[in-house]
PDB file of N, CA and C in Angstrom:
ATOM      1  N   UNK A   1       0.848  -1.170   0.000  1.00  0.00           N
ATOM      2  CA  UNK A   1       0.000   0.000   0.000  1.00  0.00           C
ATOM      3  C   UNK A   1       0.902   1.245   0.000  1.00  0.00           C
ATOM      4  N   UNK A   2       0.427   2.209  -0.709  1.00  0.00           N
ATOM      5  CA  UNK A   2       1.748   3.463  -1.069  1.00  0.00           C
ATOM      6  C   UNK A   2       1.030   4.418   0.103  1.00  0.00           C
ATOM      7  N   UNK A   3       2.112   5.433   0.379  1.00  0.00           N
ATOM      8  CA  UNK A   3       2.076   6.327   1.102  1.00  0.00           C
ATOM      9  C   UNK A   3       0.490   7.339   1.429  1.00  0.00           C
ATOM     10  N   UNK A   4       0.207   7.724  -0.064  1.00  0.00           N
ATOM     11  CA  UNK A   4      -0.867   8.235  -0.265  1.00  0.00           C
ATOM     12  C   UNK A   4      -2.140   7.441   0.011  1.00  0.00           C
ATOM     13  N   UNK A   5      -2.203   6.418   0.052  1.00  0.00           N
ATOM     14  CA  UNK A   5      -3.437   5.267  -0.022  1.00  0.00           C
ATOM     15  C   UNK A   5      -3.793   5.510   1.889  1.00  0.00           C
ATOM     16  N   UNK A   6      -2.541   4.856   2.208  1.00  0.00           N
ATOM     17  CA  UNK A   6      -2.796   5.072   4.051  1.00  0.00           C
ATOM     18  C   UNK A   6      -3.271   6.341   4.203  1.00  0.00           C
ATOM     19  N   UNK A   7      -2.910   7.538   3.782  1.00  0.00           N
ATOM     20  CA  UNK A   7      -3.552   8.683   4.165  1.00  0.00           C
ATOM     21  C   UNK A   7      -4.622   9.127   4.084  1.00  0.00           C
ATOM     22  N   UNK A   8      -5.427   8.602   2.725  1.00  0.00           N
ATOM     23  CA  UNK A   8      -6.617   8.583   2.172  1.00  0.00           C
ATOM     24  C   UNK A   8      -7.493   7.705   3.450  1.00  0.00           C
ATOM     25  N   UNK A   9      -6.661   6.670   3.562  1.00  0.00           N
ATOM     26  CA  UNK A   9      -7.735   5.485   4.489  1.00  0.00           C
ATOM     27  C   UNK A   9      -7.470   6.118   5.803  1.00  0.00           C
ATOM     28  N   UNK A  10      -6.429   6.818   6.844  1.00  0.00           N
ATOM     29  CA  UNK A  10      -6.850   8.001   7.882  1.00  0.00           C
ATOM     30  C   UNK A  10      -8.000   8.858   8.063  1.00  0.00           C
ATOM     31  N   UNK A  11      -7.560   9.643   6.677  1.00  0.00           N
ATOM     32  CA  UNK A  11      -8.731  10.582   6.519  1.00  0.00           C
ATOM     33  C   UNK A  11     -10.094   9.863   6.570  1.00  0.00           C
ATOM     34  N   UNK A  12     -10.402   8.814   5.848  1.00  0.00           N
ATOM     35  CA  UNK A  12     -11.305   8.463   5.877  1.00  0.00           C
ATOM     36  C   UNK A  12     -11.888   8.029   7.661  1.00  0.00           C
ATOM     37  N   UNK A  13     -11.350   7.759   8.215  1.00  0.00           N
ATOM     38  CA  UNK A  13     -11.449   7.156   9.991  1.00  0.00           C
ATOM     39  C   UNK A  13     -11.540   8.348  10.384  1.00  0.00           C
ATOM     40  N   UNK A  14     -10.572   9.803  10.464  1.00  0.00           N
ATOM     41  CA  UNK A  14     -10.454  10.065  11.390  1.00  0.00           C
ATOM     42  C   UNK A  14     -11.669  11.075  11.266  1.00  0.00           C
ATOM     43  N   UNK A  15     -12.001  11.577   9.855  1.00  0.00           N
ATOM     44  CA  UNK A  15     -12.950  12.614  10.168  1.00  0.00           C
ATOM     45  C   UNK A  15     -14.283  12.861  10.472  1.00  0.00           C
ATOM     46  N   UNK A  16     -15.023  11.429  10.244  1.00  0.00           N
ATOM     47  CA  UNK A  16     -16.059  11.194  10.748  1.00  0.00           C
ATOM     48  C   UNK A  16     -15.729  11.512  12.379  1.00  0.00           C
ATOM     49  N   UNK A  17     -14.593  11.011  12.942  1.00  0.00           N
ATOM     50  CA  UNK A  17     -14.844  10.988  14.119  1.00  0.00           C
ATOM     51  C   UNK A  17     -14.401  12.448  14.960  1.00  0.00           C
ATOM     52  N   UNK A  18     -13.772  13.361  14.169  1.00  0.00           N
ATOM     53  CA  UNK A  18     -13.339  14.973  14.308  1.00  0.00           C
ATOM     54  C   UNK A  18     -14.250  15.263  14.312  1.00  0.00           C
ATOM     55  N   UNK A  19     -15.569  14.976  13.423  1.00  0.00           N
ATOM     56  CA  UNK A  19     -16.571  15.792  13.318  1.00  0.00           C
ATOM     57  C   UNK A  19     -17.863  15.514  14.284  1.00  0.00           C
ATOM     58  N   UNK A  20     -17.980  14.428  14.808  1.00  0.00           N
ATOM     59  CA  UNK A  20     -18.755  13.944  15.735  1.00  0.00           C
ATOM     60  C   UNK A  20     -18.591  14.365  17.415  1.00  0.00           C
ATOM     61  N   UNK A  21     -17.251  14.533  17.284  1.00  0.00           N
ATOM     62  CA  UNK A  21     -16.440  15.275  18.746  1.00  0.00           C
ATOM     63  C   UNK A  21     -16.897  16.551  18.631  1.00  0.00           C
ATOM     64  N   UNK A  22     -16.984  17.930  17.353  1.00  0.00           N
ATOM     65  CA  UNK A  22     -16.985  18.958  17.337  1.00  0.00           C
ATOM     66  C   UNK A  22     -18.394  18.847  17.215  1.00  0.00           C
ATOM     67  N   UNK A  23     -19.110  18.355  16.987  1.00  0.00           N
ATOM     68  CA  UNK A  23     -20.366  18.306  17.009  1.00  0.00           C
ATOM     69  C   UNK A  23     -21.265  18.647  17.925  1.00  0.00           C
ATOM     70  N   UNK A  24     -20.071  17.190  18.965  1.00  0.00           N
ATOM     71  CA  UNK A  24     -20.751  17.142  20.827  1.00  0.00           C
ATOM     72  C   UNK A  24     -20.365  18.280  21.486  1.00  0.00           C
ATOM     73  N   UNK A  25     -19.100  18.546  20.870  1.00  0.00           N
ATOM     74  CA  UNK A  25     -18.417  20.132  21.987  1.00  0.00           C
ATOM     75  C   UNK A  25     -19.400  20.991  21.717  1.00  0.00           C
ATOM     76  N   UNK A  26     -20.017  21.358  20.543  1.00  0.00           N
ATOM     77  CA  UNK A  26     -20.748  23.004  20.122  1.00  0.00           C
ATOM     78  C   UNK A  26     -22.176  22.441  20.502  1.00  0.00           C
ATOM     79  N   UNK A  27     -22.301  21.031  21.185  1.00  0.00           N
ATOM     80  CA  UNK A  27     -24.015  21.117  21.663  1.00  0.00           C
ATOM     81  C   UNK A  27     -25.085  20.760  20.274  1.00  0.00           C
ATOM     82  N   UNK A  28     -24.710  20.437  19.280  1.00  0.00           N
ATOM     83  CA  UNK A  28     -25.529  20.010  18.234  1.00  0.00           C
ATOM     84  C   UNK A  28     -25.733  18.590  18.134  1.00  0.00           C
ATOM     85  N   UNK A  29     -26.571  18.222  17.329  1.00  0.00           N
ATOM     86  CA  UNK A  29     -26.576  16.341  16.988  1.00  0.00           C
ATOM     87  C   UNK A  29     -25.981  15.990  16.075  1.00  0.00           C
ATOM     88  N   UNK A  30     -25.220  14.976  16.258  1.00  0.00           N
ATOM     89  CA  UNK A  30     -24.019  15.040  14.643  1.00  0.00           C
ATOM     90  C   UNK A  30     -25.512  14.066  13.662  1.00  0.00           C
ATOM     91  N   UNK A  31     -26.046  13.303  14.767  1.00  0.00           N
ATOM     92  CA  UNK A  31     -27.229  12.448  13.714  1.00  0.00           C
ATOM     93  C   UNK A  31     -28.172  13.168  12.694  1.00  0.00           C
ATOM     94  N   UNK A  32     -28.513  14.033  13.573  1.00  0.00           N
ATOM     95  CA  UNK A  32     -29.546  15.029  13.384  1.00  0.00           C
ATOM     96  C   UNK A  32     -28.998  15.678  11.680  1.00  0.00           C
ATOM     97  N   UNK A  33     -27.509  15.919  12.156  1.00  0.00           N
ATOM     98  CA  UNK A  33     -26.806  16.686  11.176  1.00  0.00           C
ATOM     99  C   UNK A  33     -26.898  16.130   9.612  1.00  0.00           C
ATOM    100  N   UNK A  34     -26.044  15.141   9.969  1.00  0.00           N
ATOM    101  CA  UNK A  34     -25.710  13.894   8.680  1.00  0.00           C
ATOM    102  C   UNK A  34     -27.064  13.132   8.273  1.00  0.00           C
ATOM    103  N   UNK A  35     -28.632  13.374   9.095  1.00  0.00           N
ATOM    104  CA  UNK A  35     -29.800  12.869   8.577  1.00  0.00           C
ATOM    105  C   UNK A  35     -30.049  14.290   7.530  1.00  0.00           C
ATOM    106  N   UNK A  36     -29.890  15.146   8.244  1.00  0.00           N
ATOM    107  CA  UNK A  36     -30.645  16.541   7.049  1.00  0.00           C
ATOM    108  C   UNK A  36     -29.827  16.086   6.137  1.00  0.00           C
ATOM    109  N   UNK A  37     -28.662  15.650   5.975  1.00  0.00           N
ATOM    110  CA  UNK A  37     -27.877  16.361   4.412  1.00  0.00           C
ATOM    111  C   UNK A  37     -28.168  14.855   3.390  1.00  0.00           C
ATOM    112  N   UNK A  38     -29.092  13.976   3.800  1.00  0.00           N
ATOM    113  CA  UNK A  38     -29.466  12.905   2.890  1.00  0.00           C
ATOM    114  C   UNK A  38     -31.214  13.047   3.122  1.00  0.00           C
ATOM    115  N   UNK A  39     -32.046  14.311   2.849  1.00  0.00           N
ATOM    116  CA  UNK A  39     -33.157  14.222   3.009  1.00  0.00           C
ATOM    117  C   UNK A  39     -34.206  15.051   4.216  1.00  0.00           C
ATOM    118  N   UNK A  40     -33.692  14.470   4.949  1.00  0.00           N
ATOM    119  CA  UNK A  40     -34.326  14.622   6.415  1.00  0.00           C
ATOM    120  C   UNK A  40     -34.999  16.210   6.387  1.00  0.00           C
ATOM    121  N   UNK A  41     -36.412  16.578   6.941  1.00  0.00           N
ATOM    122  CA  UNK A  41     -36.370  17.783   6.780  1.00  0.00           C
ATOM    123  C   UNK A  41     -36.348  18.494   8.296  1.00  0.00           C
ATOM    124  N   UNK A  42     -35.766  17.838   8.777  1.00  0.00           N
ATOM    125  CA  UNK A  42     -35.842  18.571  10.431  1.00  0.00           C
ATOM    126  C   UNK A  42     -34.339  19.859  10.156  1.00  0.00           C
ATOM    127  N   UNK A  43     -34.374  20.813  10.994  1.00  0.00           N
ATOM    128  CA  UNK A  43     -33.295  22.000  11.237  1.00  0.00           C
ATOM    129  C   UNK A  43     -32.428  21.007  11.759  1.00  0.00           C
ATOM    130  N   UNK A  44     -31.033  21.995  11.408  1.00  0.00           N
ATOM    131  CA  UNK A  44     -29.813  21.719  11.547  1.00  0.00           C
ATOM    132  C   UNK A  44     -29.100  22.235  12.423  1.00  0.00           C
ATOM    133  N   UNK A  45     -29.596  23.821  13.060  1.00  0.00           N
ATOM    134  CA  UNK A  45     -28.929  24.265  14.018  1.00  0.00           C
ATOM    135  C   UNK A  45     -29.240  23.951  15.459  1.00  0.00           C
ATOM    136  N   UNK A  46     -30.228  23.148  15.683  1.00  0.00           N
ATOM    137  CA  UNK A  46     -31.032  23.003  17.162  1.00  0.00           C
ATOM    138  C   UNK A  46     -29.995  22.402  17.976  1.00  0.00           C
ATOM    139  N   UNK A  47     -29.359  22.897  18.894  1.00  0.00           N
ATOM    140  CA  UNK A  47     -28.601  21.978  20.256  1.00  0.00           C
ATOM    141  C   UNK A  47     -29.485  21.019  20.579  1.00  0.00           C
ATOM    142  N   UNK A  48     -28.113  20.168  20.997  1.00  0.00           N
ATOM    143  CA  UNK A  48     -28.686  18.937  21.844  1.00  0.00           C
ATOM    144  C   UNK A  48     -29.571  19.642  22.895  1.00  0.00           C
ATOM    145  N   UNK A  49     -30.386  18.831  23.432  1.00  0.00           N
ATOM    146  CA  UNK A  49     -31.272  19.263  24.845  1.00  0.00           C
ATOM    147  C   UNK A  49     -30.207  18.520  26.033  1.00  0.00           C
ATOM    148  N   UNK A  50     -30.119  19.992  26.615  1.00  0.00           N
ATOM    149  CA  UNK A  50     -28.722  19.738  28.034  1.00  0.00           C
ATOM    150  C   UNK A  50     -29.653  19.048  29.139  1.00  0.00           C
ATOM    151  N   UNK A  51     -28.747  18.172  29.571  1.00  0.00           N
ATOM    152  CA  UNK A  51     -29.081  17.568  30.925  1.00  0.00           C
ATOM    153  C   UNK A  51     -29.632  18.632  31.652  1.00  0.00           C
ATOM    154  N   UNK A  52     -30.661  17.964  32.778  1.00  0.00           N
ATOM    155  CA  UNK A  52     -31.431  18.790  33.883  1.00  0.00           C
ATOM    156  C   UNK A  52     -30.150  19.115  35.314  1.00  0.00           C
ATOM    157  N   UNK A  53     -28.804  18.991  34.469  1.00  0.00           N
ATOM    158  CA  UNK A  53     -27.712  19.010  35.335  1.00  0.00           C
ATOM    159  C   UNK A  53     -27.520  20.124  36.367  1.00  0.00           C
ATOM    160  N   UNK A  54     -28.328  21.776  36.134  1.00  0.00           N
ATOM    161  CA  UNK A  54     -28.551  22.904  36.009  1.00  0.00           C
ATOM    162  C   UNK A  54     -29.705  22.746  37.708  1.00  0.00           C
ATOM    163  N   UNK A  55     -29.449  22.684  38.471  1.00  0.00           N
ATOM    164  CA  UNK A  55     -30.470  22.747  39.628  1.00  0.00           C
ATOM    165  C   UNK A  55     -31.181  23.688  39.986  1.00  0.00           C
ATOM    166  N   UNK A  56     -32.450  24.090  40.338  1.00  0.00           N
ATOM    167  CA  UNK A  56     -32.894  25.133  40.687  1.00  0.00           C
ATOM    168  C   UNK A  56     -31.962  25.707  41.922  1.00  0.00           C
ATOM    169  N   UNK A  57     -31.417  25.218  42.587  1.00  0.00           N
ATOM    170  CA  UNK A  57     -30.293  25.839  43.294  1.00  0.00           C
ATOM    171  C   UNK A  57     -29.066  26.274  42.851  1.00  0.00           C
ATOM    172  N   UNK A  58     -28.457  25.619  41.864  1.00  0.00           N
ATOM    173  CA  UNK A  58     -27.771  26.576  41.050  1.00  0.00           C
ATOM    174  C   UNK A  58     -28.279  27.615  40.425  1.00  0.00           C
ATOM    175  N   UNK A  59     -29.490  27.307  39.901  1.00  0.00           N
ATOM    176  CA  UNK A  59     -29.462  28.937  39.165  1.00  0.00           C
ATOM    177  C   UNK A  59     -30.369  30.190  40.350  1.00  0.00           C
ATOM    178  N   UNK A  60     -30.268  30.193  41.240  1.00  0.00           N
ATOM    179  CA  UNK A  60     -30.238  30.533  42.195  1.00  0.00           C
ATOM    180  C   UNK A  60     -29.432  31.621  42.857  1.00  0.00           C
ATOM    181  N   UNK A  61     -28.155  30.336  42.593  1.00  0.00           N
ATOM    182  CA  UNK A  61     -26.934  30.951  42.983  1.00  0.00           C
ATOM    183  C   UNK A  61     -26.729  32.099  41.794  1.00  0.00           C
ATOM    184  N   UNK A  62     -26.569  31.445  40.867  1.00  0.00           N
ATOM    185  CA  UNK A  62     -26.052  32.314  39.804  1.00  0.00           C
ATOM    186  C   UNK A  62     -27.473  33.493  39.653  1.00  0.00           C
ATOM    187  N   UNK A  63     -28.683  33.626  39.705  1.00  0.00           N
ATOM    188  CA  UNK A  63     -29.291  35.395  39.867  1.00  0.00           C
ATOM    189  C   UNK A  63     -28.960  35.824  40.488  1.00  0.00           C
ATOM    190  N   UNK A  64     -28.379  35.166  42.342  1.00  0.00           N
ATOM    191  CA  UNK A  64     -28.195  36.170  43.262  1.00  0.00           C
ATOM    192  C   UNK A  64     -26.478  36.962  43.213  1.00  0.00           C
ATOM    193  N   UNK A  65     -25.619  35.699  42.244  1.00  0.00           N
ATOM    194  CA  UNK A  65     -24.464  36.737  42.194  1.00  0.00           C
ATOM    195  C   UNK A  65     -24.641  37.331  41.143  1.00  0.00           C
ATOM    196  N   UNK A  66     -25.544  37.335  39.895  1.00  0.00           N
ATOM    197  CA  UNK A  66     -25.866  38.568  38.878  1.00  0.00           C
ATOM    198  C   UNK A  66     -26.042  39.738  39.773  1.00  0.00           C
ATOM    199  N   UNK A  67     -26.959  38.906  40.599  1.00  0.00           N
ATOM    200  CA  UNK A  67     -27.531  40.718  41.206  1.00  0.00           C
ATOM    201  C   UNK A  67     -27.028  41.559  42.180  1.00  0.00           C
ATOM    202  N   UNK A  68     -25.581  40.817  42.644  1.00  0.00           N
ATOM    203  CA  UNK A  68     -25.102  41.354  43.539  1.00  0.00           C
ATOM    204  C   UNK A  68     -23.876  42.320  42.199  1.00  0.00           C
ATOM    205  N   UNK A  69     -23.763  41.998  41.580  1.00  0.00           N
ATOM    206  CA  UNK A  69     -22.963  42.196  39.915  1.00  0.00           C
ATOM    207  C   UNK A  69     -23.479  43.891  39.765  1.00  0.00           C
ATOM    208  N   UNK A  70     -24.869  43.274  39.731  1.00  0.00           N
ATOM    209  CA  UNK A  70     -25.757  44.856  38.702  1.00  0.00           C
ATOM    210  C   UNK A  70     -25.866  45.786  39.918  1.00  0.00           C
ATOM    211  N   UNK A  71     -25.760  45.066  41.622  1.00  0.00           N
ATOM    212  CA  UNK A  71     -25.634  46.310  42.362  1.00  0.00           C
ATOM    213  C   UNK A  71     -24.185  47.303  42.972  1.00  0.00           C
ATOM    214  N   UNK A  72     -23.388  46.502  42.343  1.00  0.00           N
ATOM    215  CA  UNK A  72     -22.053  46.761  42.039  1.00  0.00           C
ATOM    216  C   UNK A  72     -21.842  47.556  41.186  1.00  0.00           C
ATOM    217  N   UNK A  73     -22.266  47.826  39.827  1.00  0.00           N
ATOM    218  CA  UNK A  73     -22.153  48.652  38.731  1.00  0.00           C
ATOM    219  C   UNK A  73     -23.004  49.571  39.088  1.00  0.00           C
ATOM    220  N   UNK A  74     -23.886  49.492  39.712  1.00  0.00           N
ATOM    221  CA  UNK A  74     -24.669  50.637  40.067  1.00  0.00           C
ATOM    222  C   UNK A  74     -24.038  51.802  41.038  1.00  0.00           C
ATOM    223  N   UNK A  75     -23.713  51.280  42.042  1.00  0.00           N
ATOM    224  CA  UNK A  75     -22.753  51.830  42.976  1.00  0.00           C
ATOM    225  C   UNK A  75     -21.495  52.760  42.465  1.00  0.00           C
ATOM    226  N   UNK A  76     -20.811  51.566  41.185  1.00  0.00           N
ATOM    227  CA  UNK A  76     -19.507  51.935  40.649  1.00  0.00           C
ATOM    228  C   UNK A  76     -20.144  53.479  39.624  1.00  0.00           C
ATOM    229  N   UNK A  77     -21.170  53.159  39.301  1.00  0.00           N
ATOM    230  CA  UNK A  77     -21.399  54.546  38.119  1.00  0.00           C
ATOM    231  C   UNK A  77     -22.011  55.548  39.004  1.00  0.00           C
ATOM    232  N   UNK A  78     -22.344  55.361  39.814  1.00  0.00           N
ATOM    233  CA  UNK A  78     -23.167  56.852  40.757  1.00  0.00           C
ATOM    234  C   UNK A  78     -21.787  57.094  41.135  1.00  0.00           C
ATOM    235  N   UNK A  79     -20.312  56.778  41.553  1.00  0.00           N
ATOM    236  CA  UNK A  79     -19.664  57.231  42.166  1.00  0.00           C
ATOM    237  C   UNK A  79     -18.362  57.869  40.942  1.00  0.00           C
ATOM    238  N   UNK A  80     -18.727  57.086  39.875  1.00  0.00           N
ATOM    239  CA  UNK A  80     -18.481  57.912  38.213  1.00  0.00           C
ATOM    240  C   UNK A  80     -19.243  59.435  38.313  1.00  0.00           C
ATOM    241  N   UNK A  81     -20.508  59.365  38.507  1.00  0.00           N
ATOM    242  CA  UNK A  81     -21.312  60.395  38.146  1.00  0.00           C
ATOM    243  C   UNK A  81     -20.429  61.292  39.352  1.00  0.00           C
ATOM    244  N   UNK A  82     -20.744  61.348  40.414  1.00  0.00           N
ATOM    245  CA  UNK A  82     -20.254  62.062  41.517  1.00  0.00           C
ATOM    246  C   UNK A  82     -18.873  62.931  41.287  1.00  0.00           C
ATOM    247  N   UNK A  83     -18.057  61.618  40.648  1.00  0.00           N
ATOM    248  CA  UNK A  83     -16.628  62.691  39.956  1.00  0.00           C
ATOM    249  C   UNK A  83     -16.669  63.259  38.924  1.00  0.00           C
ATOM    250  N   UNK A  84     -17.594  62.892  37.994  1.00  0.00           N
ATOM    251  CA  UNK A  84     -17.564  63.638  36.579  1.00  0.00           C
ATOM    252  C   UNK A  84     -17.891  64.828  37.690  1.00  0.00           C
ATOM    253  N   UNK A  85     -19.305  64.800  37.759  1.00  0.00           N
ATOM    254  CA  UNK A  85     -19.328  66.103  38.484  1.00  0.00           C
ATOM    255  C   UNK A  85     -18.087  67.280  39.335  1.00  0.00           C
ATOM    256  N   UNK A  86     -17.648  66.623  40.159  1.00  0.00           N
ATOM    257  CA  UNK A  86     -16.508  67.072  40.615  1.00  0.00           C
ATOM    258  C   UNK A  86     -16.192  67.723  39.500  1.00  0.00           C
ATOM    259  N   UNK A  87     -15.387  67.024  38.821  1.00  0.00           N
ATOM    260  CA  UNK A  87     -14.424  67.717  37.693  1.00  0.00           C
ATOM    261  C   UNK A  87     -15.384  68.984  37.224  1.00  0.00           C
ATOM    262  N   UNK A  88     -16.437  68.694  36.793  1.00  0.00           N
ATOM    263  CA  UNK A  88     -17.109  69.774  35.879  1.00  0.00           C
ATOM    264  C   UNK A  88     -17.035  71.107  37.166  1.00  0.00           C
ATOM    265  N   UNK A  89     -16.988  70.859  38.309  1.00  0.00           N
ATOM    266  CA  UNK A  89     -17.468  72.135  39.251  1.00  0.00           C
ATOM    267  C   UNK A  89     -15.746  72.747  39.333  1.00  0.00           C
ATOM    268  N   UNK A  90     -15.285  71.374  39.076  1.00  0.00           N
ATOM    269  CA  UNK A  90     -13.774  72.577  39.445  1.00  0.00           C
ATOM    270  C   UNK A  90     -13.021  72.993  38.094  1.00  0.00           C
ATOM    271  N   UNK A  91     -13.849  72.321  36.841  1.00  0.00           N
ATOM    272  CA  UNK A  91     -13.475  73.073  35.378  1.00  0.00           C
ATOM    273  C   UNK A  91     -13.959  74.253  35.390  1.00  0.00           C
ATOM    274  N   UNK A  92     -15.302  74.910  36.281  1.00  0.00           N
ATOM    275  CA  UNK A  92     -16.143  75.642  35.698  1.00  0.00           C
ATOM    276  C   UNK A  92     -15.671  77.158  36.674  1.00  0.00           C
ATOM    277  N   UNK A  93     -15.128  76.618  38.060  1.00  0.00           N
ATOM    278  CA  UNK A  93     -14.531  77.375  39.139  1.00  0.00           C
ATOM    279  C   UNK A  93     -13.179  77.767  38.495  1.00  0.00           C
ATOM    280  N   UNK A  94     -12.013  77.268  37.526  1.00  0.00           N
ATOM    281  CA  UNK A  94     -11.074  77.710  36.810  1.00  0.00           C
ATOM    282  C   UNK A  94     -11.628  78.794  36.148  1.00  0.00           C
ATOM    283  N   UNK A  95     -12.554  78.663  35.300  1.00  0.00           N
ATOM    284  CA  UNK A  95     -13.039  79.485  34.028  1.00  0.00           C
ATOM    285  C   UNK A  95     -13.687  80.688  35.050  1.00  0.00           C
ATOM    286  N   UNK A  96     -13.799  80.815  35.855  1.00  0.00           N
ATOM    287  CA  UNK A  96     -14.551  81.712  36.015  1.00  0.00           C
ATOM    288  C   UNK A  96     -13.035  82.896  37.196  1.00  0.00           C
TER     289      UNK A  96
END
């Protein structure tokens, strides 16, 4: 068997299985995939449906540190506003 032949017969193994891995990583169905492109009329972009892995106690967790997040930025820009101000009272106390 020549050099080129083995490579052909790699390719052939390995990319079905490259593409079935990248498939599972990005959350899609590789079945789903390779059924549309011989017929099938179901969509192609739909993710897999994720495990119920996600607990109502995790997401829990995760609104209450969003919201400790958005009362953080809130804080951080009123105390933005407070110095812009500053500045503008002591730009305006120069000019005058």
């Amino acid at each position: 068997m020549t050099g080129c032949a083995r490579i052909l017969i790699l390719l052939i193994v390995i990319t079905p299985i490259a593409f079935f891995v990248a498939s599972y990583i990005n959350k899609a169905d590789p079945v789903e995939i390779v059924s549309g492109w011989f017929g099938n009329e179901k969509t192609l972009d739909l993710p897999m449906e994720e495990d119920e892995s996600e607990s109502e106690a995790d997401l829990e967790e995760q609104i209450r540190r969003l919201q400790k997040e958005v009362e953080f930025y809130k804080l951080e820009n009123r105390n933005l506003e407070e110095q812009l101000k500053a500045c503008q009272q002591k730009a305006t106390q120069k000019e005058d």
